[in-house]
Every structure is written in structure tokens, then in C-alpha cells.
N, C-alpha and C. Protein backbone atom coordinates (compact mmCIF):
# COMPACT_ATOMS: atom_id res chain seq x y z
N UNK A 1 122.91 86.93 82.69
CA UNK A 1 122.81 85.94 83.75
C UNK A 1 122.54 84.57 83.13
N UNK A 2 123.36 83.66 83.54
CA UNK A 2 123.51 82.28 82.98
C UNK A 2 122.42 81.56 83.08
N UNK A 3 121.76 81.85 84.68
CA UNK A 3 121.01 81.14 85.59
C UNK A 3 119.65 81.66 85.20
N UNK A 4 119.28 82.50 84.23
CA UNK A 4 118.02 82.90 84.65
C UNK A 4 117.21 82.37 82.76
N UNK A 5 115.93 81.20 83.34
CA UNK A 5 115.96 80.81 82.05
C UNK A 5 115.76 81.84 80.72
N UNK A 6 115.05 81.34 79.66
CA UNK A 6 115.27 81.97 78.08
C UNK A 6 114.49 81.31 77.55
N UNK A 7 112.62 81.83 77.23
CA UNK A 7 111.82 81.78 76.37
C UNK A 7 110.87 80.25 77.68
N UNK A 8 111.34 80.61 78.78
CA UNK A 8 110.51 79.81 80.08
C UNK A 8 109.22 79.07 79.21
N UNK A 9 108.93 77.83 79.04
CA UNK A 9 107.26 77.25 78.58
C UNK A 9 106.42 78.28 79.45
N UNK A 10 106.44 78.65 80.57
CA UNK A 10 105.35 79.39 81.48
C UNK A 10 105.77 80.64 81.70
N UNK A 11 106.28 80.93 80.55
CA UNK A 11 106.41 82.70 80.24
C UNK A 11 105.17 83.37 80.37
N UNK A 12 104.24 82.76 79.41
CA UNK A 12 103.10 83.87 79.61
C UNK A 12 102.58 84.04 80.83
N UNK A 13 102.34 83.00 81.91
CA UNK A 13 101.68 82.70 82.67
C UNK A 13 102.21 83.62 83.57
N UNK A 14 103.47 83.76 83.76
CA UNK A 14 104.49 84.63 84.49
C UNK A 14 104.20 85.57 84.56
N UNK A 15 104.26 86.32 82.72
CA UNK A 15 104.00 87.56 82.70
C UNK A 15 102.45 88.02 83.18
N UNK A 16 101.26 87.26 83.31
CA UNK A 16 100.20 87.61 83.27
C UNK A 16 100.08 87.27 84.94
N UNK A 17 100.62 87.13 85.61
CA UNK A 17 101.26 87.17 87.12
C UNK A 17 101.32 88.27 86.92
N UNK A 18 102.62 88.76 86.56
CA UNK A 18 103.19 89.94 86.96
C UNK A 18 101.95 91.32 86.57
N UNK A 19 101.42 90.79 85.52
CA UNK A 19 99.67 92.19 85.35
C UNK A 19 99.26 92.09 86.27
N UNK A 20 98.88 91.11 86.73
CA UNK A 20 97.99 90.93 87.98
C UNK A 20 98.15 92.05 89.24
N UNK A 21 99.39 91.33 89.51
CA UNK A 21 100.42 92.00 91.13
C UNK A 21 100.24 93.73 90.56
N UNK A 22 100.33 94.40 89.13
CA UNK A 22 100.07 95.59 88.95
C UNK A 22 99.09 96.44 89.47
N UNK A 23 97.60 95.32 89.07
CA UNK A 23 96.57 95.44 88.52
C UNK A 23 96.12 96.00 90.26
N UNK A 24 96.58 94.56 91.17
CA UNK A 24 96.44 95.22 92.49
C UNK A 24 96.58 96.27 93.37
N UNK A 25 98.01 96.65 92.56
CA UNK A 25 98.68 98.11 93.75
C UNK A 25 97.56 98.66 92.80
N UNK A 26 97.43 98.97 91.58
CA UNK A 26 96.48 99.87 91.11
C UNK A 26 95.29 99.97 91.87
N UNK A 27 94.25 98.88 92.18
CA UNK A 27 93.29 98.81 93.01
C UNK A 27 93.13 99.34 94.27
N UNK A 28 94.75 98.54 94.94
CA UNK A 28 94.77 99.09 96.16
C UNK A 28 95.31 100.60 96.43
N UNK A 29 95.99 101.48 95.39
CA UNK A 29 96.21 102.82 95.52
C UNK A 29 94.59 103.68 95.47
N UNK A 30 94.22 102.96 94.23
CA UNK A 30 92.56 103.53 94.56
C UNK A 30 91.67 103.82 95.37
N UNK A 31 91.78 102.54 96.39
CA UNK A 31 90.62 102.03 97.42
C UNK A 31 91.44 102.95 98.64
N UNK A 32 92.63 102.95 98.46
CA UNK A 32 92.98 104.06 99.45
C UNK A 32 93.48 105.27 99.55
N UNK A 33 93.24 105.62 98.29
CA UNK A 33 93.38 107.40 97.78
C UNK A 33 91.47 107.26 98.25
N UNK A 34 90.64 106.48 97.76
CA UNK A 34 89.23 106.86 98.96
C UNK A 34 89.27 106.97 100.19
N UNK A 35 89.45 105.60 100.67
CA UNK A 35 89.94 105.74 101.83
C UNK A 35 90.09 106.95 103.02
N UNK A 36 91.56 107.37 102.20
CA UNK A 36 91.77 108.04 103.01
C UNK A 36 92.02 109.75 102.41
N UNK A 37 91.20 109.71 101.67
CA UNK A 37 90.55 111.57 101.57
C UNK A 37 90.48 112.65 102.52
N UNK A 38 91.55 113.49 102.64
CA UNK A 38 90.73 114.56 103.71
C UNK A 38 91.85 114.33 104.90
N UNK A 39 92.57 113.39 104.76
CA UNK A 39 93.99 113.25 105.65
C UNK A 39 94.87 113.90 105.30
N UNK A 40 96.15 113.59 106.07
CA UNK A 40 97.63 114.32 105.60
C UNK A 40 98.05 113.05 104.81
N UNK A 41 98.95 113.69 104.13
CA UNK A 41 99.67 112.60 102.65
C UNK A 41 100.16 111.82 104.02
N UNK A 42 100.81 111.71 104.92
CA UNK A 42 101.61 111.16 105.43
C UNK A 42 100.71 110.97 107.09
N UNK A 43 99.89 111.12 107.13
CA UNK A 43 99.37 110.57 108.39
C UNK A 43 99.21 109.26 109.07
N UNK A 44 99.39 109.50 109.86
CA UNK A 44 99.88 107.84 110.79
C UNK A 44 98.38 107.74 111.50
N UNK A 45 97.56 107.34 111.02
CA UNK A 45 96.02 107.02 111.86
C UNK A 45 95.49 105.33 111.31
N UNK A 46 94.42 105.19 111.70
CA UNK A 46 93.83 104.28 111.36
C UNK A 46 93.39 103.67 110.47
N UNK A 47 93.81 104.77 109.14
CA UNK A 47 93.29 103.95 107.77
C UNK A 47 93.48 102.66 107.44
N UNK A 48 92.43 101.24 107.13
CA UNK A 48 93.24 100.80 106.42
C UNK A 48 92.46 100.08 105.51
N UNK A 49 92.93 99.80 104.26
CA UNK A 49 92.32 99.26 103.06
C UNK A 49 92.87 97.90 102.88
N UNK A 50 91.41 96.85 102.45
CA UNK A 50 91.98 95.70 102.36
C UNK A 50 92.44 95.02 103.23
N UNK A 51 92.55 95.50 104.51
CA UNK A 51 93.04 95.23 105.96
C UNK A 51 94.39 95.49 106.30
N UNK A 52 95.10 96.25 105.12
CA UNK A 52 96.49 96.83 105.31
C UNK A 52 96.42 98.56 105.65
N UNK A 53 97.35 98.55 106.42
CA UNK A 53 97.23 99.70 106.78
C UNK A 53 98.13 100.72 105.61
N UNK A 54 97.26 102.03 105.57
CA UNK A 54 97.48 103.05 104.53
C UNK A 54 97.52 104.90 105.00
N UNK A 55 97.93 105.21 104.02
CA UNK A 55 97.90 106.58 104.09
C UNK A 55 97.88 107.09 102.49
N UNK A 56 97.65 108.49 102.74
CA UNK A 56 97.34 109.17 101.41
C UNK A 56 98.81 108.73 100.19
N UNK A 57 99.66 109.26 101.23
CA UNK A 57 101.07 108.81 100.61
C UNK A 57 101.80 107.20 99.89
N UNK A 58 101.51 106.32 100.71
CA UNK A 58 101.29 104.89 100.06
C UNK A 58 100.64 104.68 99.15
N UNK A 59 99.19 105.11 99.35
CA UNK A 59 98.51 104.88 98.30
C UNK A 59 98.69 105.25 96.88
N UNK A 60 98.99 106.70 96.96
CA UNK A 60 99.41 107.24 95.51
C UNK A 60 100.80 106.49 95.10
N UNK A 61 101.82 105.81 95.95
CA UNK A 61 102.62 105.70 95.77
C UNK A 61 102.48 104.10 95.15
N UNK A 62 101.51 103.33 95.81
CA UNK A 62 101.07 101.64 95.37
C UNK A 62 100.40 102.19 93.70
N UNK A 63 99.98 103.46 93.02
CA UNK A 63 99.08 103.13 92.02
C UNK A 63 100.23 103.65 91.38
N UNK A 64 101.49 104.39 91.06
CA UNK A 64 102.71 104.65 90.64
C UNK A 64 103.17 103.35 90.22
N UNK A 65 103.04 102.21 91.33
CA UNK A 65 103.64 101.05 91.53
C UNK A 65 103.05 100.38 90.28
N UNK A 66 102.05 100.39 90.64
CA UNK A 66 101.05 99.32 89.45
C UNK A 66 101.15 100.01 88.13
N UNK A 67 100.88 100.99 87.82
CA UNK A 67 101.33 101.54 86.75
C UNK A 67 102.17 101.49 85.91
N UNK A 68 103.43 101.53 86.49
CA UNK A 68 104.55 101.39 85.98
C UNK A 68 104.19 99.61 85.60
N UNK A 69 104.06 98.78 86.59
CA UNK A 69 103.89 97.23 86.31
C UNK A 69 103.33 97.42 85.10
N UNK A 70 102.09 97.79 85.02
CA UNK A 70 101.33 97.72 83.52
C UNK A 70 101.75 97.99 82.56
N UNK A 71 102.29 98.89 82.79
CA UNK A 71 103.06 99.50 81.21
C UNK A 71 104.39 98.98 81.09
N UNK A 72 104.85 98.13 81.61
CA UNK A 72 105.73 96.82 81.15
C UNK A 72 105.40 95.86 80.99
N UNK A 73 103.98 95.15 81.90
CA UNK A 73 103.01 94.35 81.06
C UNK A 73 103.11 94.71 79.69
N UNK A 74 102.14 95.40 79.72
CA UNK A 74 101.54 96.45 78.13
C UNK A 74 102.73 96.50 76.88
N UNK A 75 104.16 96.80 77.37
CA UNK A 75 105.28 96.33 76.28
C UNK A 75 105.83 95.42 75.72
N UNK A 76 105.96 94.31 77.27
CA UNK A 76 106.82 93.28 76.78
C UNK A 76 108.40 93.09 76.66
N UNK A 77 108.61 92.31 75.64
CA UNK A 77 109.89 92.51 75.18
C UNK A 77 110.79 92.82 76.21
N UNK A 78 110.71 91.79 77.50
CA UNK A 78 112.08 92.28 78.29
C UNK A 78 112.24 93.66 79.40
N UNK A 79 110.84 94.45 78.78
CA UNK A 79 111.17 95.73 79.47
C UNK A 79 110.40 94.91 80.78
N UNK A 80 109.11 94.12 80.65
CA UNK A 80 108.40 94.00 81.92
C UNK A 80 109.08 93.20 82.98
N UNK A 81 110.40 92.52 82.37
CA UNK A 81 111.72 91.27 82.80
C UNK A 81 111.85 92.56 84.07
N UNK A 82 113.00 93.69 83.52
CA UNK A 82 113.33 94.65 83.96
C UNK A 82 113.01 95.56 84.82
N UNK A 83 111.78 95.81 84.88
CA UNK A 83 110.67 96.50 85.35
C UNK A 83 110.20 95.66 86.42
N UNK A 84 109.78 94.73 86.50
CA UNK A 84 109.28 93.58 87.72
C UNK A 84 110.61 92.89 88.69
N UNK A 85 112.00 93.08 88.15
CA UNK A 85 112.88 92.72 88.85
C UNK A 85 113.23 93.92 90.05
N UNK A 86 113.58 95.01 89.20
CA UNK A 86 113.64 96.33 89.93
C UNK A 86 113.00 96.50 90.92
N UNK A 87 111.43 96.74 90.40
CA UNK A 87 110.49 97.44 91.92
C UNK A 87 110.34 96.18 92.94
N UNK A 88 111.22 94.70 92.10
CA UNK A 88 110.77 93.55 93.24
C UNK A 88 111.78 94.15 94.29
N UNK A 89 113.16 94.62 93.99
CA UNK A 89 114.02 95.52 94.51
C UNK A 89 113.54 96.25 95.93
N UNK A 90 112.68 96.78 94.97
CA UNK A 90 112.55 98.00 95.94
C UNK A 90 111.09 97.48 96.77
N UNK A 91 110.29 96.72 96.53
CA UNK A 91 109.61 96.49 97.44
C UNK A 91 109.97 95.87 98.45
N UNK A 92 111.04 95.12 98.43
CA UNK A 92 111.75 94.40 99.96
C UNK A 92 112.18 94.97 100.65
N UNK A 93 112.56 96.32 99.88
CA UNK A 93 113.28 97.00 100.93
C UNK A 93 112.63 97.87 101.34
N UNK A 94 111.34 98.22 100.84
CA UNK A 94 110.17 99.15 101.42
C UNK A 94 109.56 98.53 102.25
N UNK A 95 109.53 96.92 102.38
CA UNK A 95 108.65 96.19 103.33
C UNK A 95 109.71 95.81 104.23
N UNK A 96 110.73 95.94 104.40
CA UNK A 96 112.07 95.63 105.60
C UNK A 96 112.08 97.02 106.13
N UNK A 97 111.85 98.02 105.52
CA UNK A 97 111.73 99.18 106.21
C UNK A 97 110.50 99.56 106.71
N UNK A 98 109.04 98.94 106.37
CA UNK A 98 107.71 99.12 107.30
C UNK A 98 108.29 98.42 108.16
N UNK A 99 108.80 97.30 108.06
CA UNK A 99 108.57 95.73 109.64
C UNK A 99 109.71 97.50 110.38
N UNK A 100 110.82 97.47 110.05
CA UNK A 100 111.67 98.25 110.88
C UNK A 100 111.54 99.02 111.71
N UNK A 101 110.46 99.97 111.44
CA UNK A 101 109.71 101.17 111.40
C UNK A 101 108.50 101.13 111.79
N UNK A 102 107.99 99.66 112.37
CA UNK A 102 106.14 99.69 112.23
C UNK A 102 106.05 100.47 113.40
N UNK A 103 106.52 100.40 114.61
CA UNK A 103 105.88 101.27 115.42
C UNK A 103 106.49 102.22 116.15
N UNK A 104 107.10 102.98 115.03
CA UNK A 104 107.59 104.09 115.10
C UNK A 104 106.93 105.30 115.10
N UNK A 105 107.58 106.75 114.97
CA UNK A 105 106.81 107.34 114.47
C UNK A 105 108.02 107.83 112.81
N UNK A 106 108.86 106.67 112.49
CA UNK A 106 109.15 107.24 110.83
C UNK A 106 108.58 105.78 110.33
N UNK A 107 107.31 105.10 110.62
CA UNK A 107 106.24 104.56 110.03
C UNK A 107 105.54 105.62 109.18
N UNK A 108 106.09 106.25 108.08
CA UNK A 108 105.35 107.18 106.97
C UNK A 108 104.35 106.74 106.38
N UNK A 109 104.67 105.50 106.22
CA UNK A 109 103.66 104.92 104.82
C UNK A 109 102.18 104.24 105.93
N UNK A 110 102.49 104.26 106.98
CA UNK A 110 101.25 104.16 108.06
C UNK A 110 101.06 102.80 107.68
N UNK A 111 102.29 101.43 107.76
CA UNK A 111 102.09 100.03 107.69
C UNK A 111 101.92 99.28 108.67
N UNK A 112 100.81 98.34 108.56
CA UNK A 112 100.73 97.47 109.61
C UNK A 112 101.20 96.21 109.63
N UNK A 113 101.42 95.00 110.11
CA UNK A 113 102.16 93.92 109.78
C UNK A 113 101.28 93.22 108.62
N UNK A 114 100.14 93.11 108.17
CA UNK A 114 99.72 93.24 107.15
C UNK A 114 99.65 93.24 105.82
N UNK A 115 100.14 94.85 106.26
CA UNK A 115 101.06 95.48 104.84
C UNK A 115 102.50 94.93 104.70
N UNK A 116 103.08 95.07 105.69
CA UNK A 116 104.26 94.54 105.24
C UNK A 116 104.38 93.14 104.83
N UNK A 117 103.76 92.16 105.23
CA UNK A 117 103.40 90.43 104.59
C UNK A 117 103.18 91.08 103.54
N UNK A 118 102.31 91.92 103.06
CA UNK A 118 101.66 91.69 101.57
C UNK A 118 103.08 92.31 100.56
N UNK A 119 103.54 93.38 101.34
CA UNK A 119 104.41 93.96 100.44
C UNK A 119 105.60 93.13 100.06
N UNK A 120 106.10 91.98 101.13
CA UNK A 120 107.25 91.87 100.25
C UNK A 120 106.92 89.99 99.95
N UNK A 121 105.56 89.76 100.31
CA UNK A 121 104.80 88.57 99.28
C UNK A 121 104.86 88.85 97.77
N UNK A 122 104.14 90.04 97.45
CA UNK A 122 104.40 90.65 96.38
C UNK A 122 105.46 91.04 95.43
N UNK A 123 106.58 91.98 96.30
CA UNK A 123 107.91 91.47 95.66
C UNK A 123 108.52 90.64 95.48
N UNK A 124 107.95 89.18 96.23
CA UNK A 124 108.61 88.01 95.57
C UNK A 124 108.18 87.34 94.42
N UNK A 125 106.90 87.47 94.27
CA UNK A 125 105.74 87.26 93.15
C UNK A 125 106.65 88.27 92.09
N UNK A 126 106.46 89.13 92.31
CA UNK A 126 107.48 90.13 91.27
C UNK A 126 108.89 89.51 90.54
N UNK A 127 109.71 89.47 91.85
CA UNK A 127 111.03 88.79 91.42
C UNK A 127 111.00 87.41 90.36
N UNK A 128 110.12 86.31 90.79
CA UNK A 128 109.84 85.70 90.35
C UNK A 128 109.44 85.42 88.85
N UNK A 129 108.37 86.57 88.84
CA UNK A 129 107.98 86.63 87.31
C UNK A 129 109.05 87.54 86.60
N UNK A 130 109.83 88.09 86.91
CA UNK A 130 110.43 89.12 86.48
C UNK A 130 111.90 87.81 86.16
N UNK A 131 112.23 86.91 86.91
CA UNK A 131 113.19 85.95 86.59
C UNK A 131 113.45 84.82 85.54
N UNK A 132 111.64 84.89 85.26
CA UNK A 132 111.64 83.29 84.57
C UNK A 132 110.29 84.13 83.05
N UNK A 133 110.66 85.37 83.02
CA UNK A 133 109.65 85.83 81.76
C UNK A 133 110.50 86.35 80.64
N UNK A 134 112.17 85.85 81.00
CA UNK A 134 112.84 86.66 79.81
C UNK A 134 112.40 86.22 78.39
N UNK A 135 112.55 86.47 77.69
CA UNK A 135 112.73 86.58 76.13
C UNK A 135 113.94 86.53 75.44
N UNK A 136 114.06 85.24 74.53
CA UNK A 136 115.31 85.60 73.90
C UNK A 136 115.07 85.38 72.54
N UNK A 137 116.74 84.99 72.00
CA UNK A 137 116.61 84.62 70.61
C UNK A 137 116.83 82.87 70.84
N UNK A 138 116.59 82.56 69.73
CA UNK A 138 116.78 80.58 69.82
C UNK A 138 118.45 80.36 70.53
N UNK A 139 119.17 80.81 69.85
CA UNK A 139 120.14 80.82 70.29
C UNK A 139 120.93 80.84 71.51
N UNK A 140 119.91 82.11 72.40
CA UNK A 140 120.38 82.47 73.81
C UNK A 140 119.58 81.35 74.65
N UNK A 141 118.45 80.95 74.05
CA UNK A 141 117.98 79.29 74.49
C UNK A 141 118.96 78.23 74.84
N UNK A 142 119.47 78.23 73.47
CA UNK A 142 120.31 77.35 73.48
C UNK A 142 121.56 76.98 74.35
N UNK A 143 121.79 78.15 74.08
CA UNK A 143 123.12 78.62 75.14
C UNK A 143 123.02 78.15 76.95
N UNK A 144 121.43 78.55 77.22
CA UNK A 144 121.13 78.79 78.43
C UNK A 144 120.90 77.43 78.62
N UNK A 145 120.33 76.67 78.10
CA UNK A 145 120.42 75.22 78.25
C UNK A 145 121.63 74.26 78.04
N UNK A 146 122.42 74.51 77.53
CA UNK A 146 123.72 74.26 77.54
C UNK A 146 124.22 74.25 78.77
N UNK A 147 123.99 75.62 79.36
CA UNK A 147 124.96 76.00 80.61
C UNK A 147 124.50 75.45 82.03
N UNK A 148 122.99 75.04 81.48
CA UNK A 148 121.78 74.35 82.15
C UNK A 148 122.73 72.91 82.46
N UNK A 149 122.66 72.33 81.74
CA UNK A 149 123.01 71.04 81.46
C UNK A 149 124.75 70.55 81.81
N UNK A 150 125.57 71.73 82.05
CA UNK A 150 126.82 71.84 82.63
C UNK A 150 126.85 71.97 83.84
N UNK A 151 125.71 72.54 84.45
CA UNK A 151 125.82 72.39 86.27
C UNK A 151 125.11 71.30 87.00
């Protein structure tokens, strides 16, 4: 991608964004694997953590989330580029499918409007850092500023 810069001045800052947004689903899978103990993985009740609404199933599924974030934090090198673009992916479309679904009963993940603001706030925070944290060689700098400087 032509458009997406190469060795960003506010790379790190990006990437240490993108720990962050991990660091949270991690927290928040935690606070609501407490939470909500002693429920069905998939129960549609009143839980909610942080003021978003949860279930057993989200939750394990937000600390999957963060996890994975971390351990592309934790590598680097492009994988966390990759890794933070993807689940930004898939969190829009997990939070277009809570708004879709909120008061349904295939509301699985038991979201409230809440959750869904946070979820696809987050995947943009994601996309974001995941756009402007690549890594290159001097060269692909070069290049990218070049092509910079042609549009």
C-alpha cells in the first residue's frame, strides 16, 4: 500500500496505543469472566462491566482479543501492523453486528449501546495504529515519500 506511511516519527507512540487498546480487552475480559461467574457462556441478562454490557462469552472472547494484541505488541516487526489491522476488521463488524442485533434475542455477546460505542471506538484506535506503525527499510521510506509527494 502506497498510502500507508513507512517508519511514521509517531510509530512508537502508535504502537504503545495499540498495547494499551490490548491491555484493555485483557482487563475487560477479566472484570467480566468475574462478573459474570455462574451464568451461561451466552446469557442475555444484566451483566455489565465497566458499564458495557457482557456475558461469559464476550468476555473470554475480549481477553483472546487482547492477547493476541499483546503478543504483536510483544513482537513487533510488522506482525503488530497486521495483527491490529485485522481484529480492527473484525471489531467493526462485531460492533455493526451488536448495534444490529442489540435487542434481539441473537444479541449473544449480551451488548448494550455502550458496548457497541466502545467496540468499534476501539477498532478504529486499532485501524489507526495498525496504519501508521509500519516498519520499513530506508528505502521503502523513500519510495513512500516519493509517492507522497506525487499526489
Amino acid at each position: 500500500m502506497s498510502h500507508t506511511p513507512v517508519n511514521h516519527p509517531a510509530r512508537p507512540i502508535y504502537r504503545a496505543i495499540g498495547g494499551l487498546v490490548g491491555l484493555y480487552f485483557v482487563l475487560f475480559g477479566v472484570f467480566g469472566v468475574i462478573a459474570s461467574i455462574g451464568n451461561d457462556v451466552l446469557a442475555q441478562d444484566d451483566t455489565k462491566v465497566l458499564g458495557q454490557g457482557t456475558n461469559l462469552g464476550f468476555s473470554l472472547l475480549s481477553i483472546v482479543f487482547g492477547a493476541v494484541i499483546l503478543l504483536g505488541f510483544a513482537i513487533g516487526r510488522n506482525v503488530d501492523v497486521a495483527i491490529n489491522q485485522w481484529l480492527a476488521y473484525v471489531l467493526m463488524v462485531l460492533g455493526l453486528a451488536g448495534l444490529a442485533f442489540l435487542r434481539t434475542d441473537a444479541n449473544i455477546f449480551n451488548f448494550s449501546m455502550m458496548t457497541v460505542i466502545v467496540v468499534l471506538v476501539l477498532g478504529l484506535v486499532l485501524l489507526m495504529t495498525g496504519m501508521y506503525g509500519k516498519v520499513g527499510t530506508t528505502e521503502e521510506q523513500e519510495s513512500w515519500q516519493k509517492a507522497r509527494l506525487v499526489l
